[in-house]
C-alpha atoms as a PDB file:
ATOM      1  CA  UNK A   1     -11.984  18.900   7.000  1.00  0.00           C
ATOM      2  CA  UNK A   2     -14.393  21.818   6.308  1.00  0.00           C
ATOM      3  CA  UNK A   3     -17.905  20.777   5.522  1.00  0.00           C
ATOM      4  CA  UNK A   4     -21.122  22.322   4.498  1.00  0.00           C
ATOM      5  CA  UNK A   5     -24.644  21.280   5.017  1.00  0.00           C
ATOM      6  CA  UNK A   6     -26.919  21.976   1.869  1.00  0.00           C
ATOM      7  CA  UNK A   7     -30.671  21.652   2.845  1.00  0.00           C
ATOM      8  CA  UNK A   8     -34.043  21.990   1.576  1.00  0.00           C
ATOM      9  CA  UNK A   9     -35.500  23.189   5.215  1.00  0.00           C
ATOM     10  CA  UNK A  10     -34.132  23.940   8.863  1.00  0.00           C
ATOM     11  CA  UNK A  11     -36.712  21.507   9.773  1.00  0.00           C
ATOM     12  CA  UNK A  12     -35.430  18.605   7.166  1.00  0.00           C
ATOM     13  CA  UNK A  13     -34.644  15.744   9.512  1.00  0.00           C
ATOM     14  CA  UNK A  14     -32.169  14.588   6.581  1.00  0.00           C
ATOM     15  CA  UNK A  15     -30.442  17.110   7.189  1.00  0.00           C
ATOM     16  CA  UNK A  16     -30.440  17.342  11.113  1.00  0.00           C
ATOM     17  CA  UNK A  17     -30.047  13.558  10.968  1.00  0.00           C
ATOM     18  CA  UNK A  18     -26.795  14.063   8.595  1.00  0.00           C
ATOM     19  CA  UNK A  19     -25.681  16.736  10.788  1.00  0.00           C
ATOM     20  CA  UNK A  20     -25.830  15.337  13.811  1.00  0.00           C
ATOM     21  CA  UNK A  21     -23.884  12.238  12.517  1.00  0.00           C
ATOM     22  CA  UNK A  22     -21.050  14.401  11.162  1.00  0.00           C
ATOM     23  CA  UNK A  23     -20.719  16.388  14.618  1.00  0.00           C
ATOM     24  CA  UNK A  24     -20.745  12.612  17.060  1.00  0.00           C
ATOM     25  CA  UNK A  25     -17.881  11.410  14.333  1.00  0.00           C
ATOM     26  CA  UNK A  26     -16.060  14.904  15.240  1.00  0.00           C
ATOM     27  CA  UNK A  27     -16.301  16.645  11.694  1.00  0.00           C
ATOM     28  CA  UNK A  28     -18.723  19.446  12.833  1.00  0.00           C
ATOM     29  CA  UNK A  29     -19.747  21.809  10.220  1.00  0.00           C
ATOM     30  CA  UNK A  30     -18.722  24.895   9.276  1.00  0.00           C
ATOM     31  CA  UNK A  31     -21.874  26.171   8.270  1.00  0.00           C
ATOM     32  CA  UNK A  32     -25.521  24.427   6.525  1.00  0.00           C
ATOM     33  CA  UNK A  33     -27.369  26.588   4.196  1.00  0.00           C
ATOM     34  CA  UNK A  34     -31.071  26.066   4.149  1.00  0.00           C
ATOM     35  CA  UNK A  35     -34.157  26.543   1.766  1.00  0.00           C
ATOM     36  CA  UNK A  36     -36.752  28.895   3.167  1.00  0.00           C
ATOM     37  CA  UNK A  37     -39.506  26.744   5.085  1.00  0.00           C
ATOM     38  CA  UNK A  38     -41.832  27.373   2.713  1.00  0.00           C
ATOM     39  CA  UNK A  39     -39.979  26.982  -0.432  1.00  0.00           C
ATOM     40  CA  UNK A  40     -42.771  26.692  -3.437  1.00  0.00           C
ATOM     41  CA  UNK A  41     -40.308  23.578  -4.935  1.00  0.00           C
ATOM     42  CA  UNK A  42     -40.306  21.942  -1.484  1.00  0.00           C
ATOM     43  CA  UNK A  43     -43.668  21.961  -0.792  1.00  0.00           C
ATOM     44  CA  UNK A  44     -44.262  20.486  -4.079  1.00  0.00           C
ATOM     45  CA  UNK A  45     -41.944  17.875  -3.622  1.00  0.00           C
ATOM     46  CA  UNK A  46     -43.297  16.883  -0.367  1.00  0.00           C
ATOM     47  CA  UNK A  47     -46.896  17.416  -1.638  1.00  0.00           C
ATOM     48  CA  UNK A  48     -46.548  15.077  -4.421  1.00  0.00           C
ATOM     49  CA  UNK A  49     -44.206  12.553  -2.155  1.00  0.00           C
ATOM     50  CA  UNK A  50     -46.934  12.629   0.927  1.00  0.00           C
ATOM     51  CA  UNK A  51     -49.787  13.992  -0.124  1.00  0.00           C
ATOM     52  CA  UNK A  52     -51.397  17.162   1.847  1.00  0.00           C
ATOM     53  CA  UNK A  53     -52.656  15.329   4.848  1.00  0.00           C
ATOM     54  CA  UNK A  54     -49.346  14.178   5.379  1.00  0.00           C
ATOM     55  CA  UNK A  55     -47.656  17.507   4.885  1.00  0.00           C
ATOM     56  CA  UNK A  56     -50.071  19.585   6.831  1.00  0.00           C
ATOM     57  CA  UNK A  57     -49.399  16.739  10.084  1.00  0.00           C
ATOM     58  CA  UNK A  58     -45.406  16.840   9.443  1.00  0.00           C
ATOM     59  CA  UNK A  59     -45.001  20.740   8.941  1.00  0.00           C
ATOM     60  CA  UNK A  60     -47.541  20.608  13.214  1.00  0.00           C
ATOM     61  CA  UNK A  61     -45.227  18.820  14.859  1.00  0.00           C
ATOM     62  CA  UNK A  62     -42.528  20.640  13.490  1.00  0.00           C
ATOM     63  CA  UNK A  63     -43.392  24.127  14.386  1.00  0.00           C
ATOM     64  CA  UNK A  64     -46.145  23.337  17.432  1.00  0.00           C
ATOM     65  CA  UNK A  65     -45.059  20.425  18.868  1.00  0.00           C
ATOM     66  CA  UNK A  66     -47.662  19.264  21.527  1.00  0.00           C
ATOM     67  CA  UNK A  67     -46.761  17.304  24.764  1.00  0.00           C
ATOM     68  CA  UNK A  68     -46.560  13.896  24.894  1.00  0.00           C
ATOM     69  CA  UNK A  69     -46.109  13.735  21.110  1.00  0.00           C
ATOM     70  CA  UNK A  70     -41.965  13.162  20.783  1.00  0.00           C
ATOM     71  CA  UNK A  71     -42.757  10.313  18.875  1.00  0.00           C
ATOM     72  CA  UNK A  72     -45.066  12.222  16.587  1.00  0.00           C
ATOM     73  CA  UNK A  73     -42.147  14.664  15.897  1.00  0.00           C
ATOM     74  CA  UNK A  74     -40.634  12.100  14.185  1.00  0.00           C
ATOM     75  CA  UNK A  75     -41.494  11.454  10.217  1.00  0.00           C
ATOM     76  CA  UNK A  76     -38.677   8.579   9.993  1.00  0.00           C
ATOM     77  CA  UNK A  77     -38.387   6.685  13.275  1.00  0.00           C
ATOM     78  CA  UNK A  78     -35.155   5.518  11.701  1.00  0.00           C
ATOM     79  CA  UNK A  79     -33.733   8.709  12.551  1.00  0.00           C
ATOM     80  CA  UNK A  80     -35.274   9.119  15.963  1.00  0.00           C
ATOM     81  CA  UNK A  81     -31.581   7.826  17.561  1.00  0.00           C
ATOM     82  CA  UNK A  82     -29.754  10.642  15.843  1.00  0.00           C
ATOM     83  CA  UNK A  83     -32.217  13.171  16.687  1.00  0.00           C
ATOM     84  CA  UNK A  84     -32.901  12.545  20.657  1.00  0.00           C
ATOM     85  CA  UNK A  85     -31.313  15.331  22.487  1.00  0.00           C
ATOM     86  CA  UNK A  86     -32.053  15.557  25.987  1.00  0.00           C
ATOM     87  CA  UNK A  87     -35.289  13.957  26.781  1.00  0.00           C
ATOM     88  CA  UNK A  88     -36.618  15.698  23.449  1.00  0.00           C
ATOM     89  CA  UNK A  89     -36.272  15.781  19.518  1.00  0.00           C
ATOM     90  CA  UNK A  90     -33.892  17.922  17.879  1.00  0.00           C
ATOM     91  CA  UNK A  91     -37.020  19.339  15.386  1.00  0.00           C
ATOM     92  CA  UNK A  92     -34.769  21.973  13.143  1.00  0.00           C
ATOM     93  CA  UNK A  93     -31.603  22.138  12.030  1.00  0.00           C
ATOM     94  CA  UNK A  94     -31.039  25.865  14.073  1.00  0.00           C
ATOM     95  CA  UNK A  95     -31.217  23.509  17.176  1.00  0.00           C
ATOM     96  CA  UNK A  96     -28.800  21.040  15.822  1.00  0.00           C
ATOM     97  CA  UNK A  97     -26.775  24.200  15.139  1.00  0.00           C
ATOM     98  CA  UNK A  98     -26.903  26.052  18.563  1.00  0.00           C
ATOM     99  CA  UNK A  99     -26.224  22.722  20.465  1.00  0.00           C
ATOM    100  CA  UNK A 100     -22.900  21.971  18.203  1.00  0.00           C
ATOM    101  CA  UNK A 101     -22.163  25.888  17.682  1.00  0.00           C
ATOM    102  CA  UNK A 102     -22.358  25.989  13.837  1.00  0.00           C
ATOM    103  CA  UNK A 103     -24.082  28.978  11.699  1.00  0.00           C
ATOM    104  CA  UNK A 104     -26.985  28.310   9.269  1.00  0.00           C
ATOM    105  CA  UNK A 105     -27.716  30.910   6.787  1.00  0.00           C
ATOM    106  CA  UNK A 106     -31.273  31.070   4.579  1.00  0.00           C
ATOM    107  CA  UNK A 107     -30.917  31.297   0.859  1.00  0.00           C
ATOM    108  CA  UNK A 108     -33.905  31.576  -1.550  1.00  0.00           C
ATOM    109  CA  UNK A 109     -31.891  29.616  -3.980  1.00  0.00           C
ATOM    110  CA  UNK A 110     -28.789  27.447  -3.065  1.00  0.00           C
ATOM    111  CA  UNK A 111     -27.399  28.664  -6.822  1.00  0.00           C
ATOM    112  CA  UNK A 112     -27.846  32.439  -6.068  1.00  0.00           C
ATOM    113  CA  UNK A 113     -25.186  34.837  -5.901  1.00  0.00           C
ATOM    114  CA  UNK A 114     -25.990  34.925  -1.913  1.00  0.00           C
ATOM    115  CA  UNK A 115     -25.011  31.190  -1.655  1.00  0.00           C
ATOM    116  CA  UNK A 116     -22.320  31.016  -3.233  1.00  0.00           C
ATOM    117  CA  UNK A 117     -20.487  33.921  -1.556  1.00  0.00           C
ATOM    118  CA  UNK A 118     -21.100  32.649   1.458  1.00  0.00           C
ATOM    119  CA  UNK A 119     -20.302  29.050   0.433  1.00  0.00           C
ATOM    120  CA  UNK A 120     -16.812  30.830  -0.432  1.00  0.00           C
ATOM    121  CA  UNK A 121     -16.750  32.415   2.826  1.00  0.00           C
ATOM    122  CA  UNK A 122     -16.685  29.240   4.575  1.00  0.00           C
ATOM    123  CA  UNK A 123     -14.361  27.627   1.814  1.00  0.00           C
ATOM    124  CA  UNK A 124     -15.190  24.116   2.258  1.00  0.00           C
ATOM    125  CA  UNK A 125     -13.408  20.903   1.594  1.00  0.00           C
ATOM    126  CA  UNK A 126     -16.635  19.239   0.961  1.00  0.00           C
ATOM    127  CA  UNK A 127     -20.211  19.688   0.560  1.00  0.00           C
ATOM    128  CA  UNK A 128     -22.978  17.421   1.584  1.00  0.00           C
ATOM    129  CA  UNK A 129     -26.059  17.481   0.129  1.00  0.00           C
ATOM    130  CA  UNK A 130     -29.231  16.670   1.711  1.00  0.00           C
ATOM    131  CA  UNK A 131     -31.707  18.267  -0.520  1.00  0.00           C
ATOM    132  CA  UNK A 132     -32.748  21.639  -1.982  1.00  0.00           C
ATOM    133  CA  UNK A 133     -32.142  23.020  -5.389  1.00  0.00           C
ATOM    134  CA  UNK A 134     -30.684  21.159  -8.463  1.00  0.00           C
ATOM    135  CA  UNK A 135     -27.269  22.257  -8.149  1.00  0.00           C
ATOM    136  CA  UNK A 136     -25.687  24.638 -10.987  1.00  0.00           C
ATOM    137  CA  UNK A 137     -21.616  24.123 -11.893  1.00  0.00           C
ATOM    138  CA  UNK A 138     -20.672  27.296 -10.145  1.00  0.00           C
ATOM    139  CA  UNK A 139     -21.846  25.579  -6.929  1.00  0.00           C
ATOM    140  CA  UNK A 140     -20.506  22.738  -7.827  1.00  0.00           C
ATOM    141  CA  UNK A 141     -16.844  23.703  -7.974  1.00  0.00           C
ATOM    142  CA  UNK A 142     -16.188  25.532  -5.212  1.00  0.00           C
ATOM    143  CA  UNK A 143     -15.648  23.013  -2.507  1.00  0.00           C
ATOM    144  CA  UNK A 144     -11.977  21.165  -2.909  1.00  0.00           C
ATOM    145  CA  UNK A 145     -13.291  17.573  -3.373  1.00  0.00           C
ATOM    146  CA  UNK A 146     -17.066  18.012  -4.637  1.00  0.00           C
ATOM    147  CA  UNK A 147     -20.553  18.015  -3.324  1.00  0.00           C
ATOM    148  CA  UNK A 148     -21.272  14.216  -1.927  1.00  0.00           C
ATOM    149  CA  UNK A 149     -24.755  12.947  -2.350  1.00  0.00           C
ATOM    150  CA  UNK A 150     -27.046  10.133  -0.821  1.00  0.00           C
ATOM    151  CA  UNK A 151     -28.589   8.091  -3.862  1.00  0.00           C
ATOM    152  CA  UNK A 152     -31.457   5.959  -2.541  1.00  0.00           C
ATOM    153  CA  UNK A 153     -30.484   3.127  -4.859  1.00  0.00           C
ATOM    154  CA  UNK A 154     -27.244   1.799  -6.549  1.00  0.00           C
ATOM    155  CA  UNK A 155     -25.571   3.330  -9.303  1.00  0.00           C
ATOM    156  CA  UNK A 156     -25.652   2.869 -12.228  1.00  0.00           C
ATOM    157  CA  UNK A 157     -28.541   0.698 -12.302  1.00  0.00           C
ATOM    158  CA  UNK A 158     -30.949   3.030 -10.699  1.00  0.00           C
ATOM    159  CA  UNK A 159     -30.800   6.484 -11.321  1.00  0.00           C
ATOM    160  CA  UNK A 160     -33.577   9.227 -10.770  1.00  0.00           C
ATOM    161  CA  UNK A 161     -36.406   9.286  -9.042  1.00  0.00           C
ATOM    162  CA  UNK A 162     -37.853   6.435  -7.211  1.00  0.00           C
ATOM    163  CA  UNK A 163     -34.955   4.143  -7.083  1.00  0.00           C
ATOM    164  CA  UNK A 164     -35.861   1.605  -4.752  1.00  0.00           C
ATOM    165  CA  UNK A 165     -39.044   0.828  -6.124  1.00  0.00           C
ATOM    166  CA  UNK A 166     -37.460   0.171  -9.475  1.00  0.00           C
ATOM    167  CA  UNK A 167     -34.642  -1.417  -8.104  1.00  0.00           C
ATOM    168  CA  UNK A 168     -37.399  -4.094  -6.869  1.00  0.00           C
ATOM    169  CA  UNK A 169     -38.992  -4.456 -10.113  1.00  0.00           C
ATOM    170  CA  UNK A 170     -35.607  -4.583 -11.994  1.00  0.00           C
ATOM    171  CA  UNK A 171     -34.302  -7.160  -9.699  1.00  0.00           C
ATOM    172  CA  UNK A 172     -31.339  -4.756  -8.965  1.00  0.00           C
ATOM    173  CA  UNK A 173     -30.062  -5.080  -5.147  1.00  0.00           C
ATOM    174  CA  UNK A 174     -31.436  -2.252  -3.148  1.00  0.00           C
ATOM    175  CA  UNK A 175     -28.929  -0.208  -1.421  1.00  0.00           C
ATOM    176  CA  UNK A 176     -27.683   3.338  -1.505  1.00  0.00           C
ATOM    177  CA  UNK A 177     -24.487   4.984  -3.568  1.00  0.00           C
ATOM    178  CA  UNK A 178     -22.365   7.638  -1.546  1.00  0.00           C
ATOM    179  CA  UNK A 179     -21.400  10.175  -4.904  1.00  0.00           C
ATOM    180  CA  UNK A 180     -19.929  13.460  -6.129  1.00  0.00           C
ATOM    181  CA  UNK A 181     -22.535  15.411  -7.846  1.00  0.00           C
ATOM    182  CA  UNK A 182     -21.434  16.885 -11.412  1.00  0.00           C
ATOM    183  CA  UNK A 183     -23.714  18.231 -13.787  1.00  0.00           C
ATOM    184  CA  UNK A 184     -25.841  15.189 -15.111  1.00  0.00           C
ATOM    185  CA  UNK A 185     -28.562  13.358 -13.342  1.00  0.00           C
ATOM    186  CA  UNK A 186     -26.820  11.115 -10.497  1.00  0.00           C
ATOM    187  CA  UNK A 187     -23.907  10.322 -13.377  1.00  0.00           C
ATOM    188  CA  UNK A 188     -21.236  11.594 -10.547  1.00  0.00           C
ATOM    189  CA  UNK A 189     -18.384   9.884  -9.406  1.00  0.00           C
ATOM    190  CA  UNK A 190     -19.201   6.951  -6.943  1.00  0.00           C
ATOM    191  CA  UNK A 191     -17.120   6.722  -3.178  1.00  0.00           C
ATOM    192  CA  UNK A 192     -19.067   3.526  -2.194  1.00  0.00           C
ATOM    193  CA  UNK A 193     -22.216   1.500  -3.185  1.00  0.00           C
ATOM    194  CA  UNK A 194     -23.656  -0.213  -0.207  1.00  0.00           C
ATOM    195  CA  UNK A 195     -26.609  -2.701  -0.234  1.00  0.00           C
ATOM    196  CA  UNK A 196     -28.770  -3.039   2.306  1.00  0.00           C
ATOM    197  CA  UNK A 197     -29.155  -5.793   3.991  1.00  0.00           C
ATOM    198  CA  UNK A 198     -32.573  -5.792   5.698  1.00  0.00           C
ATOM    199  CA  UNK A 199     -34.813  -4.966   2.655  1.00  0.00           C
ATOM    200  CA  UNK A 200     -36.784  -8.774   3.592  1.00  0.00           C
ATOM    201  CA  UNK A 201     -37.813  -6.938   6.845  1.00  0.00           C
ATOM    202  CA  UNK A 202     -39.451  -3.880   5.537  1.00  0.00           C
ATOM    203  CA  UNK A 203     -42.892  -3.590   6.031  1.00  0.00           C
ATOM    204  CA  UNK A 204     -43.814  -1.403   3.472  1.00  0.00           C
ATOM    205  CA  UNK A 205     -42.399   0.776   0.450  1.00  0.00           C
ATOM    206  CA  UNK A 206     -42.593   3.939   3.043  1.00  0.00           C
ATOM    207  CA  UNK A 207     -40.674   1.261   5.820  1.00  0.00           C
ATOM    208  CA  UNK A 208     -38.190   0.580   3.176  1.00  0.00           C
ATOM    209  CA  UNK A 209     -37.405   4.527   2.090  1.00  0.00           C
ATOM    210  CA  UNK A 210     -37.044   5.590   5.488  1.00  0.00           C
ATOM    211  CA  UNK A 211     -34.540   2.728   6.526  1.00  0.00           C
ATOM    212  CA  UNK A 212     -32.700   3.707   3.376  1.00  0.00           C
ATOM    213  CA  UNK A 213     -32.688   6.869   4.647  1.00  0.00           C
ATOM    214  CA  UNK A 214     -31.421   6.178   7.891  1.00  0.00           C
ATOM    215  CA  UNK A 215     -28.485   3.721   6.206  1.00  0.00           C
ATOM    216  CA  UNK A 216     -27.190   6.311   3.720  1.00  0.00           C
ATOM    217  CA  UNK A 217     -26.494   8.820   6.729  1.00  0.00           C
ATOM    218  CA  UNK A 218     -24.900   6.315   8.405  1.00  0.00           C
ATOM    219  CA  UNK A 219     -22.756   4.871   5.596  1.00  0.00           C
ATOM    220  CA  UNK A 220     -22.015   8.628   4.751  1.00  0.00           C
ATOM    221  CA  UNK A 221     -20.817   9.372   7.656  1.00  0.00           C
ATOM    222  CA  UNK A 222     -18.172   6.447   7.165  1.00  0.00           C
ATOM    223  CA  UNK A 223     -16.956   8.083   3.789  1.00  0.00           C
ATOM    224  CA  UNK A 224     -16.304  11.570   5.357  1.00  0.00           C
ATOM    225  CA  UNK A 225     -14.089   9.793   7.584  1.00  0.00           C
ATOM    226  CA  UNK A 226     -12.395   7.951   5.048  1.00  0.00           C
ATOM    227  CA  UNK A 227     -12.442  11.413   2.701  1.00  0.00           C
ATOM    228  CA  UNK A 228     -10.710  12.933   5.929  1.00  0.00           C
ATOM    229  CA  UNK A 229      -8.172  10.256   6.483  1.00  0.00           C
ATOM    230  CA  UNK A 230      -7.059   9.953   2.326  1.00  0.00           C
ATOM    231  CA  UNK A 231      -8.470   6.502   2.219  1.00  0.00           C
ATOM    232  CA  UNK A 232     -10.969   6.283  -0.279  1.00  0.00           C
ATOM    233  CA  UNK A 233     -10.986   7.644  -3.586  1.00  0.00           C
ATOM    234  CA  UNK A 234     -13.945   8.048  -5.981  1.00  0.00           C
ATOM    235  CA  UNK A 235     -14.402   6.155  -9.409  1.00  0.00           C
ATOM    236  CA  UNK A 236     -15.781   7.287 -12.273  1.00  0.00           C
ATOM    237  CA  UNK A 237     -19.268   5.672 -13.476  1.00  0.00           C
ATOM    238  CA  UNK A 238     -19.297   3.280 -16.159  1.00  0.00           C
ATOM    239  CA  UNK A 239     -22.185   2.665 -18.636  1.00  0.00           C
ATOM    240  CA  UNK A 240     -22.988   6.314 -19.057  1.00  0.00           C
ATOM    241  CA  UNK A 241     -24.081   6.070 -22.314  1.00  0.00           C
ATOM    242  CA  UNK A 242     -27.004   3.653 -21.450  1.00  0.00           C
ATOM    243  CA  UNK A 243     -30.548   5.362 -20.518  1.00  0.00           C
ATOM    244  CA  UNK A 244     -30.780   4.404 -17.007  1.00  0.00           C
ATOM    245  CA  UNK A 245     -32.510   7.147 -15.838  1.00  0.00           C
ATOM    246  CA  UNK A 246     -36.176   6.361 -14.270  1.00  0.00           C
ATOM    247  CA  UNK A 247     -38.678   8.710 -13.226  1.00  0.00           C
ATOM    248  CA  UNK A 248     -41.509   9.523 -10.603  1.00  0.00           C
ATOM    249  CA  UNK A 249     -43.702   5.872 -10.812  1.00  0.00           C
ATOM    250  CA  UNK A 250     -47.286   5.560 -11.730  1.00  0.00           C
ATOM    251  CA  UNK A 251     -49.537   4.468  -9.007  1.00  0.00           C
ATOM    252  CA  UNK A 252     -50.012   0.762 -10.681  1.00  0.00           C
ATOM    253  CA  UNK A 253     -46.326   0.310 -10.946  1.00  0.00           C
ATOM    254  CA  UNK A 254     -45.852   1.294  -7.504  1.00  0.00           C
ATOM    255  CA  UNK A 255     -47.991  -1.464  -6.454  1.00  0.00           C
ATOM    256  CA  UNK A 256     -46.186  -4.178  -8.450  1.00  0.00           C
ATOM    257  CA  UNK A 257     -43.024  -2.975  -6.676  1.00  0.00           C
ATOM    258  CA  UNK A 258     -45.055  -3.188  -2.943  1.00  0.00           C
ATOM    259  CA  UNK A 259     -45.946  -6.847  -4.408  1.00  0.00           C
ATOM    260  CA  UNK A 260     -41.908  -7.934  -5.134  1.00  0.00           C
ATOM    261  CA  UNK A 261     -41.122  -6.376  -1.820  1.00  0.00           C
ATOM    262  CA  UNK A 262     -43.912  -8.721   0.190  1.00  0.00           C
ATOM    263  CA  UNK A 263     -42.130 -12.040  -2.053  1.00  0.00           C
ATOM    264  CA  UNK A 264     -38.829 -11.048  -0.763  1.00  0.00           C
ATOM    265  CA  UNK A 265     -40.413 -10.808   2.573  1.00  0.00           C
ATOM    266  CA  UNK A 266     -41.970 -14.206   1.955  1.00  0.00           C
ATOM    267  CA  UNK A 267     -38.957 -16.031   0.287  1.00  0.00           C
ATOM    268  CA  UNK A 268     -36.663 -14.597   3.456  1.00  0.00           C
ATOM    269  CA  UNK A 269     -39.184 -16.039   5.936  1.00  0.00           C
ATOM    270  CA  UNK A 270     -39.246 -19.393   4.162  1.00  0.00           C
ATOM    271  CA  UNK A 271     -35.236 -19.476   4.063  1.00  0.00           C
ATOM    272  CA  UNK A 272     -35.447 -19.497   7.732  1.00  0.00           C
END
């Protein structure tokens, strides 16, 4: 099978998580393309996810990595087994590349005319996505089966932003969907939805992300294998026509979901 890495940095750890994964299962990549590291869009994102302080400490150890700080190279310690290499940290996706000999080409815009000649260059059988640009129908078409997606939450309960905090205060299981990507807002069709089963042990909303994180690349790496093997099929989402769509969460709201997530905690303990 011929895949393709979209990502929204050589230095995503998504991305060089996800890659790695697919290259130990023995689907290696044809190619990734990659955001510039400074996209404007990115940094936003990551701004308004982390805040600057955050940022300015992830974006040091990525490009002047100091010794005795491996640890501190890693964002998500969930990822940390995927991204060991050698008594180091695999800190781009260039190094993922060289070590499993596949090319990664910078875009400005994963929809630009750039792209998406080189996307037919490659002529993949599937793309993965692991973040970048929202994704235009030309894209979208060119690989053979579609352009599979992690969803942090299941669909279609929780679409959007911030899915596992409003799967918390929805009562909705957390877990993550493995999904094509069409042309509305995580409305694709679904491969698998897989709950996760160690939400009680989270420490934190952060805690709880990053093991999501960590999850989805492993349960997606499970689907390409199936995808490659013709034994899974997607199916289309029902319930379309109910607003299920949620959005970046206010600050207060955040901190009612942080309170459901310390009850689950508490009602798991006291099961024991």
């Amino acid at each position: 099978m011929r895949i393709v890495i979209l990502s929204s940095s050589v230095y995503s750890e998504t991305a060089c998580a996800m890659a790695v994964r697919l290259c130990e299962s023995v689907h290696v990549p044809v190619g990734a393309i990659a955001l510039p590291a400074a996209n404007r869009g990115t940094l936003l994102r990551k701004l308004g996810q982390w805040g600057a302080k955050d940022v300015i400490r992830y974006a040091r150890t990525k490009l002047i990595p100091q010794r005795g700080e491996k640890q501190a190279q890693v964002r998500n310690p969930y990822l940390q087994p995927l991204l060991k290499h050698k008594g180091g940290i695999f800190r781009s996706l260039r190094k993922v590349a060289k070590c499993y000999d596949f090319p990664v080409v910078i875009c400005k815009d994963q929809n630009s005319p750039d792209s998406t000649k080189q996307l037919k260059a490659w002529s993949p059988d599937l793309i993965i996505f692991t973040g970048g640009n929202i994704l235009r129908k030309p894209l979208l078409d060119l690989p053979r089966l579609g352009v599979l997606n992690v969803h942090l939450g299941m669909l279609p309960e929780a679409r959007g932003m911030s899915s596992p905090e409003w799967s918390l205060l929805n009562d909705v299981p957390v877990g993550v969907t493995i999904h094509y990507i069409n042309e509305g807002i995580d409305t694709g069709p679904i491969l698998q939805r897989c709950e996760f089963p160690d939400a009680a042990r989270c420490a934190s909303l952060s805690d709880l992300r990053n093991r999501l994180i960590a999850f989805g690349i492993e349960k997606a790496g499970e689907v390409v294998a199936n995808l490659d093997r013709g034994a899974i099929s997607a199916t289309p989402q029902s319930h379309l026509d109910e607003d299920r769509q949620f959005f970046v969460m206010h600050e207060w709201l955040q901190a009612r979901a942080s309170e459901r997530l310390t009850q689950s905690q508490s009602a798991a303990m006291a099961g024991r």
